[in-house]
PDB file of N, CA and C in Angstrom:
ATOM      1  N   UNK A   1      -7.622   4.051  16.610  1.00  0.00           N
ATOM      2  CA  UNK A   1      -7.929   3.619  15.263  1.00  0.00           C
ATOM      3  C   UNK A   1      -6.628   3.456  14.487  1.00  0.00           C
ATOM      4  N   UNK A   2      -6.651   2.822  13.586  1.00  0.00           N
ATOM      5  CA  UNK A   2      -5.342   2.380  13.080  1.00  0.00           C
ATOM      6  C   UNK A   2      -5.606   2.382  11.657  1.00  0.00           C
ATOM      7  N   UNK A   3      -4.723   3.008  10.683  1.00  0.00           N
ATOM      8  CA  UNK A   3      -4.605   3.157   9.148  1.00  0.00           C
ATOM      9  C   UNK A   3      -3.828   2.351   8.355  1.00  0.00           C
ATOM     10  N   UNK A   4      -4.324   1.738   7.246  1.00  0.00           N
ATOM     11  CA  UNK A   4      -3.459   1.136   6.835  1.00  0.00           C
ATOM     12  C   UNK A   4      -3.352   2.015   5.125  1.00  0.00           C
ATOM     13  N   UNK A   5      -2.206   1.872   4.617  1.00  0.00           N
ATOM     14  CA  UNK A   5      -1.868   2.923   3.535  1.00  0.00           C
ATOM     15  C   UNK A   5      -1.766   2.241   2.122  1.00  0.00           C
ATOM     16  N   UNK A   6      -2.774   2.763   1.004  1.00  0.00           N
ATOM     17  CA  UNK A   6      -2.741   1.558  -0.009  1.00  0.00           C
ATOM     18  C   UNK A   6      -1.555   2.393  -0.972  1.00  0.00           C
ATOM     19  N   UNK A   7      -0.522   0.766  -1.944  1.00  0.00           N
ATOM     20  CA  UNK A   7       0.209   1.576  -2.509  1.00  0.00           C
ATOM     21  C   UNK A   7       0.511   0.039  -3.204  1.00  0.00           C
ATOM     22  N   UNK A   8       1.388   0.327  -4.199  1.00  0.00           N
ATOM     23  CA  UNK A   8       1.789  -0.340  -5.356  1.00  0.00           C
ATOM     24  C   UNK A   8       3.138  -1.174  -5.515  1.00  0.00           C
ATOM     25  N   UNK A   9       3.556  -2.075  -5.492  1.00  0.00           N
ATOM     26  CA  UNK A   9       4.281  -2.961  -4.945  1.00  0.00           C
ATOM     27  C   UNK A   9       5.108  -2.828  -6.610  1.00  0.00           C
ATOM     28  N   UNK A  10       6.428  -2.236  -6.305  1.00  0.00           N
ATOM     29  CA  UNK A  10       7.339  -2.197  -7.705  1.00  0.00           C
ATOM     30  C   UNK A  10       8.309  -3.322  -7.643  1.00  0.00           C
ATOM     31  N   UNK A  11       8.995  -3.945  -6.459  1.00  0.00           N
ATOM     32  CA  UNK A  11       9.357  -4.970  -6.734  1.00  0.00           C
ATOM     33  C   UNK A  11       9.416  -5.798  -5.056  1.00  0.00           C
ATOM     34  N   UNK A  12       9.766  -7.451  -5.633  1.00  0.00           N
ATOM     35  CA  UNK A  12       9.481  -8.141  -4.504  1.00  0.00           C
ATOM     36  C   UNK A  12      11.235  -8.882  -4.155  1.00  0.00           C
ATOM     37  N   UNK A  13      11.453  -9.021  -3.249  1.00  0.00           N
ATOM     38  CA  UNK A  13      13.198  -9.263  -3.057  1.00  0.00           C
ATOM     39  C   UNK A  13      12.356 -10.620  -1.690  1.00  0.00           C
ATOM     40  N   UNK A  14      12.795 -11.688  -1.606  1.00  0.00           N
ATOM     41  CA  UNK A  14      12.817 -12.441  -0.519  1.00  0.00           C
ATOM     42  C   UNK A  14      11.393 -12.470  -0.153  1.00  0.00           C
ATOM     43  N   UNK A  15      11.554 -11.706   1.797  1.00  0.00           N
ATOM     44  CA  UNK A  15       9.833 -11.660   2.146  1.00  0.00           C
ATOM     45  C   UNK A  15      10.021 -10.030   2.421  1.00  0.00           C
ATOM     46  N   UNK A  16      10.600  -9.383   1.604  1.00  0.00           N
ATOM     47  CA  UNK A  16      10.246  -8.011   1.609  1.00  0.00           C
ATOM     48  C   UNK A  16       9.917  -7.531   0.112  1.00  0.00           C
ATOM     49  N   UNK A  17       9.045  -6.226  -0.113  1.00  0.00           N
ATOM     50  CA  UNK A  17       8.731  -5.671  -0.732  1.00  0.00           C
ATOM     51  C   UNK A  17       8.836  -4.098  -1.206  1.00  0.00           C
ATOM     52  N   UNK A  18       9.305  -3.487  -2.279  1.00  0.00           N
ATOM     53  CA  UNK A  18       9.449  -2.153  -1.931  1.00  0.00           C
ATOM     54  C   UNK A  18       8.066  -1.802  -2.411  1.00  0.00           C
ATOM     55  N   UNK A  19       7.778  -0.824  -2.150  1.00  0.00           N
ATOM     56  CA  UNK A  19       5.743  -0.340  -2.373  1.00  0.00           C
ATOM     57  C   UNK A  19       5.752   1.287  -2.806  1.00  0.00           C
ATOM     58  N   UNK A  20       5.469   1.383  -3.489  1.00  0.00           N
ATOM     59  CA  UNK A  20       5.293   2.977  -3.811  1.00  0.00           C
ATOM     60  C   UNK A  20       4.047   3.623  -3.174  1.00  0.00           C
ATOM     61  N   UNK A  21       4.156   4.838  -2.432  1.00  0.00           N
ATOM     62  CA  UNK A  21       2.901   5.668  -1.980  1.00  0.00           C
ATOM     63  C   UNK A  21       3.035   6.904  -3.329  1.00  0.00           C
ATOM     64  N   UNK A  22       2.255   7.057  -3.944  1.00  0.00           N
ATOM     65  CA  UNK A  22       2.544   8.150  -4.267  1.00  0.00           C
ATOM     66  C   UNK A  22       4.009   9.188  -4.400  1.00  0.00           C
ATOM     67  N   UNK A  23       5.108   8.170  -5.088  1.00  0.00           N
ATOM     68  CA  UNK A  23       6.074   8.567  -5.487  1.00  0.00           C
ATOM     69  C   UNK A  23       7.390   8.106  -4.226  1.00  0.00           C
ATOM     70  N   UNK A  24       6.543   7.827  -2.805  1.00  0.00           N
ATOM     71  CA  UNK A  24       7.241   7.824  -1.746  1.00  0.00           C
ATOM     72  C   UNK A  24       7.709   5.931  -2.089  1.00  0.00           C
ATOM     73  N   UNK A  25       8.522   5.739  -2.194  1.00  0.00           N
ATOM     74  CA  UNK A  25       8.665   4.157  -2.053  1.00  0.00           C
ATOM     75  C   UNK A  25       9.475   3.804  -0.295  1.00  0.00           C
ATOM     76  N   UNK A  26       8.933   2.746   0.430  1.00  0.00           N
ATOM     77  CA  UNK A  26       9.392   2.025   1.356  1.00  0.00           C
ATOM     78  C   UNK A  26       9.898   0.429   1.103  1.00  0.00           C
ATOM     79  N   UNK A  27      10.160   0.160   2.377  1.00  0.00           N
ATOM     80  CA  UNK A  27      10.161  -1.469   2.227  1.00  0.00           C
ATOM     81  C   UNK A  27       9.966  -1.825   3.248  1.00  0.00           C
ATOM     82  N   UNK A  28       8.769  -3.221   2.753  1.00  0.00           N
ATOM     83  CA  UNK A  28       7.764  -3.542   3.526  1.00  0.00           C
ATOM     84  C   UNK A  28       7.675  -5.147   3.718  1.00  0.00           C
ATOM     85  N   UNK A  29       7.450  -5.578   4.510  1.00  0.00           N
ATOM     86  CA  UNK A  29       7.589  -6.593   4.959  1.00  0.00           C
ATOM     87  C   UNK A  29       6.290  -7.568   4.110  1.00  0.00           C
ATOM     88  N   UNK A  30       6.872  -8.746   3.080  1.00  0.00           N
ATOM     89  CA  UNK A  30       5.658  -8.985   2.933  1.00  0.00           C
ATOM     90  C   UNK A  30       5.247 -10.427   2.644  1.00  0.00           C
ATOM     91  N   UNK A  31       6.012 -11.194   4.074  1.00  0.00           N
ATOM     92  CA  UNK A  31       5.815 -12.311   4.257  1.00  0.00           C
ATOM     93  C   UNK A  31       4.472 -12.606   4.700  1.00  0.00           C
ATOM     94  N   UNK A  32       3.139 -12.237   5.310  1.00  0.00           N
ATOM     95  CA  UNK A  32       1.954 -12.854   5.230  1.00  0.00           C
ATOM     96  C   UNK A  32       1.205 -12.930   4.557  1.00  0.00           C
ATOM     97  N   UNK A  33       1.646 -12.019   2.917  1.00  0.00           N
ATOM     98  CA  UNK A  33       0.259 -12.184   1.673  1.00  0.00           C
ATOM     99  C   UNK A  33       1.604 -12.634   0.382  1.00  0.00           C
ATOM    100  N   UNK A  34       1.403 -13.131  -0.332  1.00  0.00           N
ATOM    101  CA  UNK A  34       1.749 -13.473  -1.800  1.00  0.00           C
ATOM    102  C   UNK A  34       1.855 -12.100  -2.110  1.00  0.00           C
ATOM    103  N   UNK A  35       2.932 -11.551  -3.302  1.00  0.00           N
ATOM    104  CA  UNK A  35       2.342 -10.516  -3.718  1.00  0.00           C
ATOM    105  C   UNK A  35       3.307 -10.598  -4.653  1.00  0.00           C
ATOM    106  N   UNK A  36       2.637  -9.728  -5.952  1.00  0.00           N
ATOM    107  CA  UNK A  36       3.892  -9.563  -6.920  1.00  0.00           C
ATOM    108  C   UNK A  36       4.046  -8.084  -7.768  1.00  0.00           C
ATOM    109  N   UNK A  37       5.035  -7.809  -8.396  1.00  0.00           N
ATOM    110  CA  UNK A  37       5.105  -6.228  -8.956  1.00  0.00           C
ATOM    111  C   UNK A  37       3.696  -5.743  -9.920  1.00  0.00           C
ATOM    112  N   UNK A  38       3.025  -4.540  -9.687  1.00  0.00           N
ATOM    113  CA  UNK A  38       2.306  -4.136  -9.908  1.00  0.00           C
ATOM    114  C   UNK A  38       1.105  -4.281  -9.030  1.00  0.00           C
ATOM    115  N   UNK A  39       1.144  -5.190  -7.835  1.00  0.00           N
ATOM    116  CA  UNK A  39      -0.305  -5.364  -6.671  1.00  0.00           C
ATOM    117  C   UNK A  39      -0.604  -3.912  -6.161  1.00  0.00           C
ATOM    118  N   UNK A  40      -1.493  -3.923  -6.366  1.00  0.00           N
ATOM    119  CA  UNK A  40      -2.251  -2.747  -4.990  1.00  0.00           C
ATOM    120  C   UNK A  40      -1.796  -3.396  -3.743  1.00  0.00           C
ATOM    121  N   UNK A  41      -2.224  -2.986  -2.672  1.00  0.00           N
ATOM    122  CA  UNK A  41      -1.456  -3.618  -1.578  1.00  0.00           C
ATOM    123  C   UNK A  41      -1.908  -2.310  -0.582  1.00  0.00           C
ATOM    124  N   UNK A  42      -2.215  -3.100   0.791  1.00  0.00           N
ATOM    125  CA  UNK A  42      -2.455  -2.117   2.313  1.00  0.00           C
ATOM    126  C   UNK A  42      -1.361  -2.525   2.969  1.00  0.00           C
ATOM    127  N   UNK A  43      -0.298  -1.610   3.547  1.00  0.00           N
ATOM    128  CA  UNK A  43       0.167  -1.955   4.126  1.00  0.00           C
ATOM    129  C   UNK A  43       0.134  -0.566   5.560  1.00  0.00           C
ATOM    130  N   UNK A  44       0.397  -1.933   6.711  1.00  0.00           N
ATOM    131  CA  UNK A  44       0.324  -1.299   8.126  1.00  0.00           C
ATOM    132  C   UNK A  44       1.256  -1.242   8.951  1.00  0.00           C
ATOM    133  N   UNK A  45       1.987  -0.546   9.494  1.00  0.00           N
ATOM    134  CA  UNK A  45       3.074  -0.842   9.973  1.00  0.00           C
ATOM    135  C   UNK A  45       4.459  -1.411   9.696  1.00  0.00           C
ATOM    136  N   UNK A  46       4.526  -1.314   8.589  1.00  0.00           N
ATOM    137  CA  UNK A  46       5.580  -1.439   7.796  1.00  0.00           C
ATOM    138  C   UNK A  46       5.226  -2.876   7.069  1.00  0.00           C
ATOM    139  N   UNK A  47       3.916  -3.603   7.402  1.00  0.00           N
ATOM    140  CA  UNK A  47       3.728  -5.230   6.582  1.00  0.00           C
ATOM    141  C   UNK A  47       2.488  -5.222   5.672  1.00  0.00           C
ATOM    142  N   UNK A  48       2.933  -5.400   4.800  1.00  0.00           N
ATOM    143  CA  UNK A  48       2.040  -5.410   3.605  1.00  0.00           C
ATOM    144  C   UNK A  48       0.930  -6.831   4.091  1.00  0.00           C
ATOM    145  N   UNK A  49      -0.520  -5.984   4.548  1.00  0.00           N
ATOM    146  CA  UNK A  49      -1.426  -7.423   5.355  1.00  0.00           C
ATOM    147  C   UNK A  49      -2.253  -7.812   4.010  1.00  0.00           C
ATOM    148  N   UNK A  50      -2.684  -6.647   3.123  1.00  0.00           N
ATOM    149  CA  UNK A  50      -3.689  -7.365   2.446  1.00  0.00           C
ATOM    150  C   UNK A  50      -3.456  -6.946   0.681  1.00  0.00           C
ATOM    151  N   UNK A  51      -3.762  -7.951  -0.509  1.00  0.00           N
ATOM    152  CA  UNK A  51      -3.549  -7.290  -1.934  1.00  0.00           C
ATOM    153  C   UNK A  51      -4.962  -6.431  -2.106  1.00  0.00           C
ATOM    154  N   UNK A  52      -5.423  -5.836  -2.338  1.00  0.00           N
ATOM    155  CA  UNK A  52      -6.398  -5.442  -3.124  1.00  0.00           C
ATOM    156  C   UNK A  52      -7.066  -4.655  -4.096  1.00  0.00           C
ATOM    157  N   UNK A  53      -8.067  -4.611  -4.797  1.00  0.00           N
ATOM    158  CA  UNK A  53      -7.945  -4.358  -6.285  1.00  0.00           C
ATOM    159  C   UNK A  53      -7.517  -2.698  -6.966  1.00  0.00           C
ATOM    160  N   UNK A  54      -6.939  -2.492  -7.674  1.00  0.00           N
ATOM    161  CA  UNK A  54      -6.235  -1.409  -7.965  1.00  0.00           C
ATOM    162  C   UNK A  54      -6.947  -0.008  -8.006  1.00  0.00           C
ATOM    163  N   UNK A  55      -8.552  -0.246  -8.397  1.00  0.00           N
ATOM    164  CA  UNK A  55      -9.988   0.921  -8.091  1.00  0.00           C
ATOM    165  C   UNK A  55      -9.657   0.889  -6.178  1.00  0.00           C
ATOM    166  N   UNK A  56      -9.814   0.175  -5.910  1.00  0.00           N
ATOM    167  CA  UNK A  56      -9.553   0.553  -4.522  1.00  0.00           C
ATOM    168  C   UNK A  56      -8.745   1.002  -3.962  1.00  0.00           C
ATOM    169  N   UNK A  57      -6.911   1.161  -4.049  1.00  0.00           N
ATOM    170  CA  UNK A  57      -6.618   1.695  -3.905  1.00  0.00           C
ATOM    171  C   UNK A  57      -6.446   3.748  -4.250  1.00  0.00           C
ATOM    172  N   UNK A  58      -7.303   3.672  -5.550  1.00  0.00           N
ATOM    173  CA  UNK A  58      -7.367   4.898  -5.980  1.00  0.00           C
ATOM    174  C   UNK A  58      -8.715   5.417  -5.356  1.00  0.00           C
ATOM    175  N   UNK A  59      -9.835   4.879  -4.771  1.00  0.00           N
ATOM    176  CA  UNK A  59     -10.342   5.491  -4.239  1.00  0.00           C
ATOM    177  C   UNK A  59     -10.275   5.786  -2.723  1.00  0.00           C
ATOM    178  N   UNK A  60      -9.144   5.072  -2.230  1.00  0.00           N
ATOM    179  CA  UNK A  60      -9.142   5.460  -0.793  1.00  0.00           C
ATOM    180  C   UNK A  60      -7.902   7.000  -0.897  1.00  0.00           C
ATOM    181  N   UNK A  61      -7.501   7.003  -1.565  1.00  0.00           N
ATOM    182  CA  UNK A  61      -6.399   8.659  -1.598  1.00  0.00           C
ATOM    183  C   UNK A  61      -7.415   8.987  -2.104  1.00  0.00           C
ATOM    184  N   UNK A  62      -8.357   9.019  -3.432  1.00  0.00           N
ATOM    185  CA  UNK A  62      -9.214  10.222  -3.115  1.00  0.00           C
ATOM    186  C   UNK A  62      -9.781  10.266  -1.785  1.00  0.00           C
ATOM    187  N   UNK A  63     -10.515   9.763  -0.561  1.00  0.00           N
ATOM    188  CA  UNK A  63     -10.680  10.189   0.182  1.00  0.00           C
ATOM    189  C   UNK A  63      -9.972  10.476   0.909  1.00  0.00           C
ATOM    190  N   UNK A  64      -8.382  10.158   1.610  1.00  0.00           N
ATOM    191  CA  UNK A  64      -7.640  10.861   2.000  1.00  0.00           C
ATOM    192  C   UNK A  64      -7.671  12.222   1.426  1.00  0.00           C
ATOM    193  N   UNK A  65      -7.615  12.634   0.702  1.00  0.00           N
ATOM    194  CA  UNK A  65      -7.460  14.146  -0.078  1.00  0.00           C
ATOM    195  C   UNK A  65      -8.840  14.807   0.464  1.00  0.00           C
ATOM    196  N   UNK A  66      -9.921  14.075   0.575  1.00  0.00           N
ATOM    197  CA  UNK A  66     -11.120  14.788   0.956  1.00  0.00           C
ATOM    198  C   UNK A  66     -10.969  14.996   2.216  1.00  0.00           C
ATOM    199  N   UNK A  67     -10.192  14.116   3.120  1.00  0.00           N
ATOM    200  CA  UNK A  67     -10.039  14.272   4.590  1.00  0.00           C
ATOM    201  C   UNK A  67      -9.020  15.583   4.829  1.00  0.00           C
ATOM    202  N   UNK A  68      -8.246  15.685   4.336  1.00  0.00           N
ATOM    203  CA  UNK A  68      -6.935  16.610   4.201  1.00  0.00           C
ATOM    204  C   UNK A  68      -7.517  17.711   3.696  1.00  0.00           C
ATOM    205  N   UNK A  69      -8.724  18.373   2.712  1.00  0.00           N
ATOM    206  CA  UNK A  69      -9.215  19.066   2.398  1.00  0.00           C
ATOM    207  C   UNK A  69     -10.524  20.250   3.400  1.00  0.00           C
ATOM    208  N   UNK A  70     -10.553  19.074   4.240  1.00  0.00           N
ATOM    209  CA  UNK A  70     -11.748  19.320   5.591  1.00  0.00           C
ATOM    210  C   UNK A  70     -10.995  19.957   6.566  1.00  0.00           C
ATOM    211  N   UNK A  71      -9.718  19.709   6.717  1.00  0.00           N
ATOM    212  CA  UNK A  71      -8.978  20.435   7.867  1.00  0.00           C
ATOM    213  C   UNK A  71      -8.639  21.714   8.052  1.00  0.00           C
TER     214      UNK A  71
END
């Protein structure tokens, strides 16, 4: 099974992106979707595949936290 991690796209340089997780920022590859500062955003493997809407990213860490809470 494979995870993809939703997070917040603070700025866009070329076809990369830096993305905030929860304070953690990376950079992410994000030549196959459009994207611009402030997107929600899944990214997998270091490539940002899909934008989506900003309730959604806040409800998938709450369930991460519920998963992390079960262990």
């Amino acid at each position: 099974m494979c995870v993809a991690m939703p997070g917040t796209v603070l700025e866009v340089r070329d076809r990369k992106a830096v993305v905030d997780f929860c304070g953690n920022r990376i950079e992410a590859q994000s030549g196959l979707v459009e994207v611009k500062p402030g997107d929600a955003v899944l990214v997998h493997a270091g490539c940002i595949i899909q934008v989506i809407a900003p309730g959604e990213a806040d409800e998938t860490f709450e369930l991460f936290k519920l998963i992390e809470d079960l262990e």
